[in-house]
Protein backbone atom coordinates (compact mmCIF):
# COMPACT_ATOMS: atom_id res chain seq x y z
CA UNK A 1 -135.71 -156.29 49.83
CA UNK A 2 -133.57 -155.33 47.05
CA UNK A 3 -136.01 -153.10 45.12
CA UNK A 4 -136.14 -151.39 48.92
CA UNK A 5 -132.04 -150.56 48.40
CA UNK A 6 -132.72 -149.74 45.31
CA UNK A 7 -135.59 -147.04 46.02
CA UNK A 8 -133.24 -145.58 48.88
CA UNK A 9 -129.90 -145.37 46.52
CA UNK A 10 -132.26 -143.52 44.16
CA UNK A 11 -133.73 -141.15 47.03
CA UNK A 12 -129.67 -139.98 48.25
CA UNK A 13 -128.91 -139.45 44.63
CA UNK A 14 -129.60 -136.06 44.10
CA UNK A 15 -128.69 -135.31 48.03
CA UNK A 16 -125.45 -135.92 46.45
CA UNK A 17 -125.67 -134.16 43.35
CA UNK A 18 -126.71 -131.22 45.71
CA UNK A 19 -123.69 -131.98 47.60
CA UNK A 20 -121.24 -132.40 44.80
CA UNK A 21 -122.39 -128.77 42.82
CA UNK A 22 -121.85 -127.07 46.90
CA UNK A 23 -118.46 -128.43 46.52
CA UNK A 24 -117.40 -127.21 43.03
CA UNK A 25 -119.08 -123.92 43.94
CA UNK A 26 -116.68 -123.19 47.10
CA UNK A 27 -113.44 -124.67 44.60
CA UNK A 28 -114.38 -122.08 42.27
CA UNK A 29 -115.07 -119.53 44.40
CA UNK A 30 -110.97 -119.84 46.36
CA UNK A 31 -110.00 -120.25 43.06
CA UNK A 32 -111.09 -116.58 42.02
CA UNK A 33 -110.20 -114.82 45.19
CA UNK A 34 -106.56 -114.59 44.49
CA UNK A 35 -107.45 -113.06 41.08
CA UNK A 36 -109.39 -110.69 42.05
CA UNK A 37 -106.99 -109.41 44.79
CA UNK A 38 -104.09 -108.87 41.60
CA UNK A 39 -106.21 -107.24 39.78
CA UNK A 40 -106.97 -104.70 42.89
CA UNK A 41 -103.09 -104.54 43.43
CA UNK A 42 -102.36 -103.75 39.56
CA UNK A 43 -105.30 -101.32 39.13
CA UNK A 44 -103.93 -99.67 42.51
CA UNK A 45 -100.27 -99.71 40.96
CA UNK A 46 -101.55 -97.77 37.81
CA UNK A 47 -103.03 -95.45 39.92
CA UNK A 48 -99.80 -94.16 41.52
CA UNK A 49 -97.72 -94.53 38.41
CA UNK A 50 -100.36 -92.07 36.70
CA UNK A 51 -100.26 -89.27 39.95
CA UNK A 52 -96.40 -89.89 39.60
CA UNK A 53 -96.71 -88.99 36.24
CA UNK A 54 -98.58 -86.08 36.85
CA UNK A 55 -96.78 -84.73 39.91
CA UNK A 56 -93.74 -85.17 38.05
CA UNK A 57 -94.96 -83.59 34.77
CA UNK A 58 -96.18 -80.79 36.84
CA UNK A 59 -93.21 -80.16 38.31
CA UNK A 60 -90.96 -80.53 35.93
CA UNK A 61 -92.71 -78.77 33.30
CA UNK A 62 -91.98 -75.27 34.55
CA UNK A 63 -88.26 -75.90 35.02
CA UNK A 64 -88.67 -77.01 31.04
CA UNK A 65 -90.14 -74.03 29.49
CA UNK A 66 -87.07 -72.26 31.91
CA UNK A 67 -84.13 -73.96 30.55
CA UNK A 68 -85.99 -73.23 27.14
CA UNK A 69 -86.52 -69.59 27.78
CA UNK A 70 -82.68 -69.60 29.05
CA UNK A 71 -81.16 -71.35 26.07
CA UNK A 72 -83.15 -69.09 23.53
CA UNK A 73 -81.79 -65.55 25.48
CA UNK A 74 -77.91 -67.27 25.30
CA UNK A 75 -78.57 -67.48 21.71
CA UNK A 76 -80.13 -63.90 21.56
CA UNK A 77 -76.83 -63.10 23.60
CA UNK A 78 -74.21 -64.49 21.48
CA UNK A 79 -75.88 -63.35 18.34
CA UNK A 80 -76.04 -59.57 20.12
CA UNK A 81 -72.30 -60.28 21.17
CA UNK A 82 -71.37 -61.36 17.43
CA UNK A 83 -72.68 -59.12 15.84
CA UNK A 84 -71.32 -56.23 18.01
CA UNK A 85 -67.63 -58.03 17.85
CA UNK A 86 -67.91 -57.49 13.97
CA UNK A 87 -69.04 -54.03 14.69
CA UNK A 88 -65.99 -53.37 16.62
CA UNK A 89 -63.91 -54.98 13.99
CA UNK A 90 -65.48 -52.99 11.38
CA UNK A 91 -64.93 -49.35 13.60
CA UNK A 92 -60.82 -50.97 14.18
CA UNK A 93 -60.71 -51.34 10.79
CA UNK A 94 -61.58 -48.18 9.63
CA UNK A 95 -59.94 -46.21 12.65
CA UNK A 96 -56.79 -48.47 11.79
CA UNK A 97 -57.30 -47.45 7.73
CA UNK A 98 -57.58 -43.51 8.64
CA UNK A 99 -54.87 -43.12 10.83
CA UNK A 100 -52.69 -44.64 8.34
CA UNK A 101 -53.87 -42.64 5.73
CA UNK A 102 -53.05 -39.63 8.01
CA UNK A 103 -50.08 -40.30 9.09
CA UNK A 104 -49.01 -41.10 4.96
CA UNK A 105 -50.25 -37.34 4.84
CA UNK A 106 -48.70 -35.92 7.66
CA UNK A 107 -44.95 -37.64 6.54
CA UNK A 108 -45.56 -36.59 3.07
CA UNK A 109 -45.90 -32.80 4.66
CA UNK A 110 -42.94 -33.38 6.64
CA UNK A 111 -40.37 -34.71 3.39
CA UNK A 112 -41.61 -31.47 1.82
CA UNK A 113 -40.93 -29.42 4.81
CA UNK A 114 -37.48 -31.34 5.33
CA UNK A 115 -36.91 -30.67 1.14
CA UNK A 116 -38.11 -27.21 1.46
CA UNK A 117 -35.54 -26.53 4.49
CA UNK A 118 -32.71 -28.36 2.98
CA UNK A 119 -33.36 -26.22 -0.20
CA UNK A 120 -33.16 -22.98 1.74
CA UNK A 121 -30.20 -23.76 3.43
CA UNK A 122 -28.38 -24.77 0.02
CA UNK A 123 -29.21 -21.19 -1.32
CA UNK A 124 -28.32 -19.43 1.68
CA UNK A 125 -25.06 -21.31 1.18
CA UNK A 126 -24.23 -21.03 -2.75
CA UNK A 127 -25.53 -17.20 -1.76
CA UNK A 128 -22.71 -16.94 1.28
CA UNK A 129 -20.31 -18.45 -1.07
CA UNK A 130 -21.15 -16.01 -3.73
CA UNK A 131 -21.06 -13.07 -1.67
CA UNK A 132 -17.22 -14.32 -0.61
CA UNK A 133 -16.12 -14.52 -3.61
CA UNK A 134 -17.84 -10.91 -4.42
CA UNK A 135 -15.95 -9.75 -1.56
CA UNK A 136 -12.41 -11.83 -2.41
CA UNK A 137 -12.69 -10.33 -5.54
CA UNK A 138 -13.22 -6.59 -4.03
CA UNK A 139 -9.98 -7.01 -1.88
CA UNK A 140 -8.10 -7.84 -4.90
CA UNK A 141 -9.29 -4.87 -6.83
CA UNK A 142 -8.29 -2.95 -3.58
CA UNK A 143 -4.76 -4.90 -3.39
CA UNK A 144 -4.42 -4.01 -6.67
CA UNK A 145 -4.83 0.03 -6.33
CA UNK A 146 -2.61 -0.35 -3.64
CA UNK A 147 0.30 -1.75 -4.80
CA UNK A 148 2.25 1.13 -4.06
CA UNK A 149 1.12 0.59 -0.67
CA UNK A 150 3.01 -0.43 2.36
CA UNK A 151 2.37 -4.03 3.33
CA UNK A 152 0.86 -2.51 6.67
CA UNK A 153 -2.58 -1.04 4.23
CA UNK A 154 -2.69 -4.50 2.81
CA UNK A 155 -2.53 -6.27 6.74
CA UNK A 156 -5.32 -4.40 7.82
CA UNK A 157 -7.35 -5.34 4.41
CA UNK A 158 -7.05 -8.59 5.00
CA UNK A 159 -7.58 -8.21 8.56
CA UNK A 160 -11.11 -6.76 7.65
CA UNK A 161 -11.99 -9.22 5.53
CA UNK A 162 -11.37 -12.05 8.01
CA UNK A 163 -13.48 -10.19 10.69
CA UNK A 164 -16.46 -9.59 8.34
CA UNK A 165 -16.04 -13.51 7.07
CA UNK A 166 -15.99 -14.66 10.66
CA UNK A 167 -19.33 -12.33 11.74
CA UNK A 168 -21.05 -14.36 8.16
CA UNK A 169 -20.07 -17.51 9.69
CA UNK A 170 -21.58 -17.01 13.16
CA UNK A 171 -24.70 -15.02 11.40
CA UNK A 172 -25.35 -16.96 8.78
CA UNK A 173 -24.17 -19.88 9.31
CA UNK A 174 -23.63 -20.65 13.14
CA UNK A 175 -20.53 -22.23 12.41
CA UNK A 176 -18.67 -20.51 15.65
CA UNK A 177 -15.71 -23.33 14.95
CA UNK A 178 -15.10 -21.17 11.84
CA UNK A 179 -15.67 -17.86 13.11
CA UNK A 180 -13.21 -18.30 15.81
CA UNK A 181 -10.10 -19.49 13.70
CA UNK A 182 -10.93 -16.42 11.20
CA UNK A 183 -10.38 -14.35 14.57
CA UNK A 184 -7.25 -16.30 15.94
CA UNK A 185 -5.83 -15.26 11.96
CA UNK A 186 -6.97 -11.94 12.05
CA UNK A 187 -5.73 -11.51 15.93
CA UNK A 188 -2.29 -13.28 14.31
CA UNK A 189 -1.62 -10.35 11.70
CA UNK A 190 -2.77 -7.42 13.97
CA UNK A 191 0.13 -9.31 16.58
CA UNK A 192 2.96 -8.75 13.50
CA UNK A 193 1.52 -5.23 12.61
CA UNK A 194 2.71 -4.31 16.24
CA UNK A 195 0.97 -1.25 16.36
CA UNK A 196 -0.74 0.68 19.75
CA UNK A 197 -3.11 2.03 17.98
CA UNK A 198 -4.85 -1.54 17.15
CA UNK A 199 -4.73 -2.57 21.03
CA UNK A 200 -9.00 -1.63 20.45
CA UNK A 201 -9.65 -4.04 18.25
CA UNK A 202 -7.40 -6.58 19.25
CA UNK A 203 -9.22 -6.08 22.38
CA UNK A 204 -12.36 -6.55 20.46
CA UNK A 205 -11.38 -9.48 19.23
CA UNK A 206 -10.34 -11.43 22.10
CA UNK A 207 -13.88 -10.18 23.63
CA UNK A 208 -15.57 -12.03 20.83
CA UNK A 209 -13.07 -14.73 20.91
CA UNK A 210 -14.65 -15.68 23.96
CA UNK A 211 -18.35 -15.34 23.54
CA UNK A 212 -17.87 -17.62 20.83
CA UNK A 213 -16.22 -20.55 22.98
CA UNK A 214 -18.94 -20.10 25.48
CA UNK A 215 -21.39 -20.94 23.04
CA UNK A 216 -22.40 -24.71 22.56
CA UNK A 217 -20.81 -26.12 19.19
CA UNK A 218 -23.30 -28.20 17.47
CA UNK A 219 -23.25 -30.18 14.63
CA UNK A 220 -26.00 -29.82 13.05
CA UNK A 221 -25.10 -31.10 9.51
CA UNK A 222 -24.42 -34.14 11.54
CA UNK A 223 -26.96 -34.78 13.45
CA UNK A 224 -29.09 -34.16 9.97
CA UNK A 225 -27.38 -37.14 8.90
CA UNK A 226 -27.56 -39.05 11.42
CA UNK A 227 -31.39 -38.88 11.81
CA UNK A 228 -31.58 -39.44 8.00
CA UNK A 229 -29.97 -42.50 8.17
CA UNK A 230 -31.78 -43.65 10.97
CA UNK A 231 -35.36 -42.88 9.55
CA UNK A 232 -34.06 -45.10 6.48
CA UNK A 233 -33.32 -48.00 8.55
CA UNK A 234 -36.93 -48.39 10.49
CA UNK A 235 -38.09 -50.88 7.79
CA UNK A 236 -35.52 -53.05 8.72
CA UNK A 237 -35.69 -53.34 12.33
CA UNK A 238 -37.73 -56.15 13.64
CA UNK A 239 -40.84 -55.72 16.31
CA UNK A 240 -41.95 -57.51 19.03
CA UNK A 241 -43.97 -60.59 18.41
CA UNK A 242 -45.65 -63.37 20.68
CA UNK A 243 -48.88 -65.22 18.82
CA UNK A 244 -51.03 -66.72 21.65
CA UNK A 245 -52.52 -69.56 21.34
CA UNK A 246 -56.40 -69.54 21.05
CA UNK A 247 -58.44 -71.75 24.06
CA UNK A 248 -60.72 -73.88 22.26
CA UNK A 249 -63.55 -74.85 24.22
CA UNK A 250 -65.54 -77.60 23.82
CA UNK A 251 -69.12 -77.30 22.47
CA UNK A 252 -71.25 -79.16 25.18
CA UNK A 253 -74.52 -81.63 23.58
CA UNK A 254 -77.62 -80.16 23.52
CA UNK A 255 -80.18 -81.93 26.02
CA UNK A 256 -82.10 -81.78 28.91
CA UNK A 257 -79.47 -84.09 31.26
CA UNK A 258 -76.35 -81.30 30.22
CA UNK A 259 -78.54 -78.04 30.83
CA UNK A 260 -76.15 -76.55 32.75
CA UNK A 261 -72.84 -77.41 30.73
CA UNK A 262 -75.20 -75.89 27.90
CA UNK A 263 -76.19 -72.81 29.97
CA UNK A 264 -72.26 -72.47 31.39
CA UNK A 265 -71.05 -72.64 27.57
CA UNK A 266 -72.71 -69.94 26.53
CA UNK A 267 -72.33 -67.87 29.79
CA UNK A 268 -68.37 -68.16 29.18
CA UNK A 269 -68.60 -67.45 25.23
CA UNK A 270 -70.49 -64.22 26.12
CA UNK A 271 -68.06 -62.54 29.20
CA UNK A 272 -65.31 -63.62 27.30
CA UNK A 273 -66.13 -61.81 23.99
CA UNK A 274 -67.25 -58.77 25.89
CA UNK A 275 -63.81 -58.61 28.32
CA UNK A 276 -60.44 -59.72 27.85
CA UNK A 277 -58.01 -60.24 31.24
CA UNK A 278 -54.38 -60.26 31.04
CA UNK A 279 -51.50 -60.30 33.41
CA UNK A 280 -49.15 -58.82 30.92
CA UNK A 281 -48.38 -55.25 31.08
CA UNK A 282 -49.19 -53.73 27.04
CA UNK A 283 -46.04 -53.11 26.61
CA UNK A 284 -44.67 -56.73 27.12
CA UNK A 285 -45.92 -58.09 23.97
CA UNK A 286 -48.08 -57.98 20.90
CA UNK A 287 -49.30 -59.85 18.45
CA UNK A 288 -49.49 -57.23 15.08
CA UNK A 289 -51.02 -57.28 11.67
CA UNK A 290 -48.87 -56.17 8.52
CA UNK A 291 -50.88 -53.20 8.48
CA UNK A 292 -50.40 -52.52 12.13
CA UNK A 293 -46.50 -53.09 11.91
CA UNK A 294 -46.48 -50.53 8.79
CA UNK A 295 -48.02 -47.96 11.12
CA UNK A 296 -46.17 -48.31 13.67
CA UNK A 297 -43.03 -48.27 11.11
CA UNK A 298 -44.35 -44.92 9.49
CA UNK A 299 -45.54 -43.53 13.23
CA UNK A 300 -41.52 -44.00 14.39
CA UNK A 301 -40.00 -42.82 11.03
CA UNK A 302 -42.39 -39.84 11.21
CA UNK A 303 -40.75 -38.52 14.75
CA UNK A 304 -37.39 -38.89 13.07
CA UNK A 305 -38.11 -36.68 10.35
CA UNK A 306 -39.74 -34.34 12.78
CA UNK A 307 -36.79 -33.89 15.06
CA UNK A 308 -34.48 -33.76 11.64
CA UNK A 309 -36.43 -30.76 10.63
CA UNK A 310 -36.59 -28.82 14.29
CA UNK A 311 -32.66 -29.81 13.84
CA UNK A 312 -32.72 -27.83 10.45
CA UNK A 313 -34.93 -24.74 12.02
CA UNK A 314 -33.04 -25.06 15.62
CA UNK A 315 -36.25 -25.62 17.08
CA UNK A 316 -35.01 -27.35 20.65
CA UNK A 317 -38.70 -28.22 22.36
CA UNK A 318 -39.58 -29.91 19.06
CA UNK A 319 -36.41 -31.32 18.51
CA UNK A 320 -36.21 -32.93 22.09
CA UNK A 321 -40.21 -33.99 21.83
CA UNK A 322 -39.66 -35.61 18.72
CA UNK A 323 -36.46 -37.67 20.25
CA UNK A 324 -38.36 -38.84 23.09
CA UNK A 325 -41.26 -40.38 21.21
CA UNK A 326 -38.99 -41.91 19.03
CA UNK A 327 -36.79 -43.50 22.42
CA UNK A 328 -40.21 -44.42 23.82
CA UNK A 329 -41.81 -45.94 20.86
CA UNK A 330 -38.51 -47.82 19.87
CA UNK A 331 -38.34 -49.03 23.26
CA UNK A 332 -42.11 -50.20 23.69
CA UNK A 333 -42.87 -51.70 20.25
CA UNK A 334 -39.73 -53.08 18.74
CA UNK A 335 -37.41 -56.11 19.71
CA UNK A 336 -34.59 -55.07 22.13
CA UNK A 337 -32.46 -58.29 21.49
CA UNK A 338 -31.55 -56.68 17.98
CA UNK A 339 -28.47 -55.58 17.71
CA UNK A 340 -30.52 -52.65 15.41
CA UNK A 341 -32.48 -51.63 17.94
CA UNK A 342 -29.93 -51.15 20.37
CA UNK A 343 -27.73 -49.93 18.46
CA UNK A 344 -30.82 -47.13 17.05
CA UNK A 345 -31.46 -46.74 21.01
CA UNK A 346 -27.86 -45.67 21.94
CA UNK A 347 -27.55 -43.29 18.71
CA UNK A 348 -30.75 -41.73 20.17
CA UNK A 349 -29.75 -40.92 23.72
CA UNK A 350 -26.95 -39.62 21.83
CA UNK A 351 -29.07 -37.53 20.24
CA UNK A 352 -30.85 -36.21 23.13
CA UNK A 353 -28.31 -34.28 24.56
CA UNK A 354 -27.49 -32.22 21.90
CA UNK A 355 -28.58 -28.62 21.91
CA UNK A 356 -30.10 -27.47 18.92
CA UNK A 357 -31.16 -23.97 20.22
CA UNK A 358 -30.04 -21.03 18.47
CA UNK A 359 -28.17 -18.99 20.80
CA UNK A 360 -28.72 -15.38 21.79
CA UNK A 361 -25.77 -13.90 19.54
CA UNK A 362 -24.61 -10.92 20.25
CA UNK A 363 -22.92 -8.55 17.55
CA UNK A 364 -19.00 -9.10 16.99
CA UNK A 365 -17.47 -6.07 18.33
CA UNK A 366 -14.27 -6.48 16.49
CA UNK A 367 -15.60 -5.76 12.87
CA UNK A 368 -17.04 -2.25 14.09
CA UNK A 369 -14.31 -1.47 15.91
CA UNK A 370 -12.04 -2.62 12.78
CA UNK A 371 -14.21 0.21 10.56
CA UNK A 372 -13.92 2.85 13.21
CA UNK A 373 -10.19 2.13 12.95
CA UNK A 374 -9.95 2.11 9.21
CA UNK A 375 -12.22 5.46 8.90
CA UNK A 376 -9.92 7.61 11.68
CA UNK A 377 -6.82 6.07 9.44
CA UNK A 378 -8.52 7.43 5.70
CA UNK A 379 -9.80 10.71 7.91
CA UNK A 380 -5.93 11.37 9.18
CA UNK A 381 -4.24 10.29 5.56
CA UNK A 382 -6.72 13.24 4.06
């Protein structure tokens, strides 16, 4: 009986064995579902990470090679707009160097022009003066001869003399001031000679008595000096002067993210070096070198000596051209809250409104009439 149990516990054992390996075959085989399933999932995942990659890459790639192509012709730009700014500095600085070397010229020509005038005038004066005294000492040789004379011959001497002095003095000299108190003396003595048969020339000279007052009486010795003094002082009076502050602007980091601060940078470094807007009108205010402010010290002391030498010559459309660029430029480039300048600006319209024009003269009738007079007295004393 036992050895029976036996035989049948030894038949089920490998029934059991069978059974046992079925059951660690289906553990192992839920065990490696749930790997094999992440592995699917992860192997999926890398799969749309790479065609994000490459979508991405794709995309972006062109814009890339743009922003590079864009940063590399801003630098092509602002070298171009450099190197044309220190071009144009270059061309100001050699416009700004010949002009002043002109201008040096042209005031050199005028001081010898204004010398050579003043030196002609002095000799026609020391040769008026001699040519007096020539004719002072004449009428005392003649007062002299005479002195047997009545005192009527030696009225009517004199009288000459004053008439021919007066006719130098508006001739030679355009002092009409003068020449018109020579004729009030001479008209003075012909009064005391009481004599009809000088009613002619006292005629005469009342008729040139008043051309001369209708004439305009003009310093010009005066207004020489004036302008003289006036071209001396431009050195000291002070020009107009605002510095503006430069805008700094703030170079932007190079990179990818800040591609368009980068490429707005360089847009605004290039328009602003090529343009330059202002509200201000040019004549409001400036901001000069010390070469500019010498130029514009010579250009004003330059009209001065022009309109002192038209003064010299009488020249009236020079004279009043040259005192209107010197009112313009003293009123445009120099400081109008100095007492200088204002007080240079009122001397100026001063200045305008003198007349510097020589006159049409006419010939003084009293000195021929005096000789007609004299000659029919010598013809009748024959």
């Amino acid at each position: 009986m036992n050895e029976t149990v036996v035989r049948a516990s030894e038949a089920d054992e490998p029934l059991k064995n069978l059974k046992q390996k079925m059951d660690d075959e289906q553990q192992q085989a839920s065990e490696k579902k749930p790997s094999q399933g992440i592995a699917l999932f992860s192997l999926l995942l890398i799969i749309l990470l790479a065609a994000a990659i490459a979508v991405a890459g794709y995309w972006l790639w062109p814009q890339w090679q743009t922003l590079q192509q864009q940063s590399a012709d801003m630098q092509q730009l602002q070298q171009r707009v450099t190197a044309q700014s220190e071009q144009q500095q270059t061309t100001e600085q050699q416009l700004l160097n010949s002009l002043s070397a002109q201008q040096s010229t042209q005031l050199r020509q005028l001081e010898q022009q204004l010398a050579n005038a003043e030196q002609k005038l002095t000799l026609a004066q020391q040769q008026t003066a001699t040519e007096q005294q020539i004719q002072i000492q004449a009428l005392r040789q003649q007062v002299q001869t005479r002195d047997s004379a009545p005192p009527r011959h030696w009225l009517l001497a004199e009288t000459e003399y004053l008439l021919q002095l007066a006719a130098k003095k508006v001739w030679l000299e355009y002092d009409f001031t003068t020449a018109i108190s020579l004729l009030k003396t001479a008209q003075e003595k012909l009064t005391k000679l009481d004599d009809p048969s000088l009613v002619l020339v006292r005629q005469a000279i009342t008729q040139d008595m008043e051309q001369l007052n209708q004439l305009p009486k003009t310093d010009l010795t005066a207004v020489h000096l004036q302008l003289q003094q006036a071209r001396k002082n431009t050195d000291l009076l002070p020009l107009k002067q605002q510095e503006t502050a430069a805008t700094i602007v703030t170079k932007p980091n190079a990179g990818l993210k800040q591609w368009r601060q980068t490429l707005h940078y360089y847009w605004q470094q290039a328009w602003s070096n090529l343009f330059t807007v202002r509200s201000a009108v040019p004549e409001d205010y400036f901001s000069l070198s010390s070469e500019q402010q010498l130029i514009l010290r010579s250009s004003l002391s330059q009209q001065l000596l022009l309109a002192e030498l038209a003064a010299l010559e009488q020249n009236g459309s020079v004279y009043a051209a040259s005192i209107q660029q010197a009112a313009e430029q003293l009123q445009r480039y120099f400081d109008p809250a100095s007492a200088e300048v204002a007080q240079l600006q009122q001397q100026l319209a001063q200045l305008a409104s003198v007349e510097v024009n020589k006159p049409e003269l006419k010939a003084l009738l009293s000195v021929g009439q005096m000789q007609q007079y004299q000659q029919q007295l010598e013809e009748s004393s024959l």
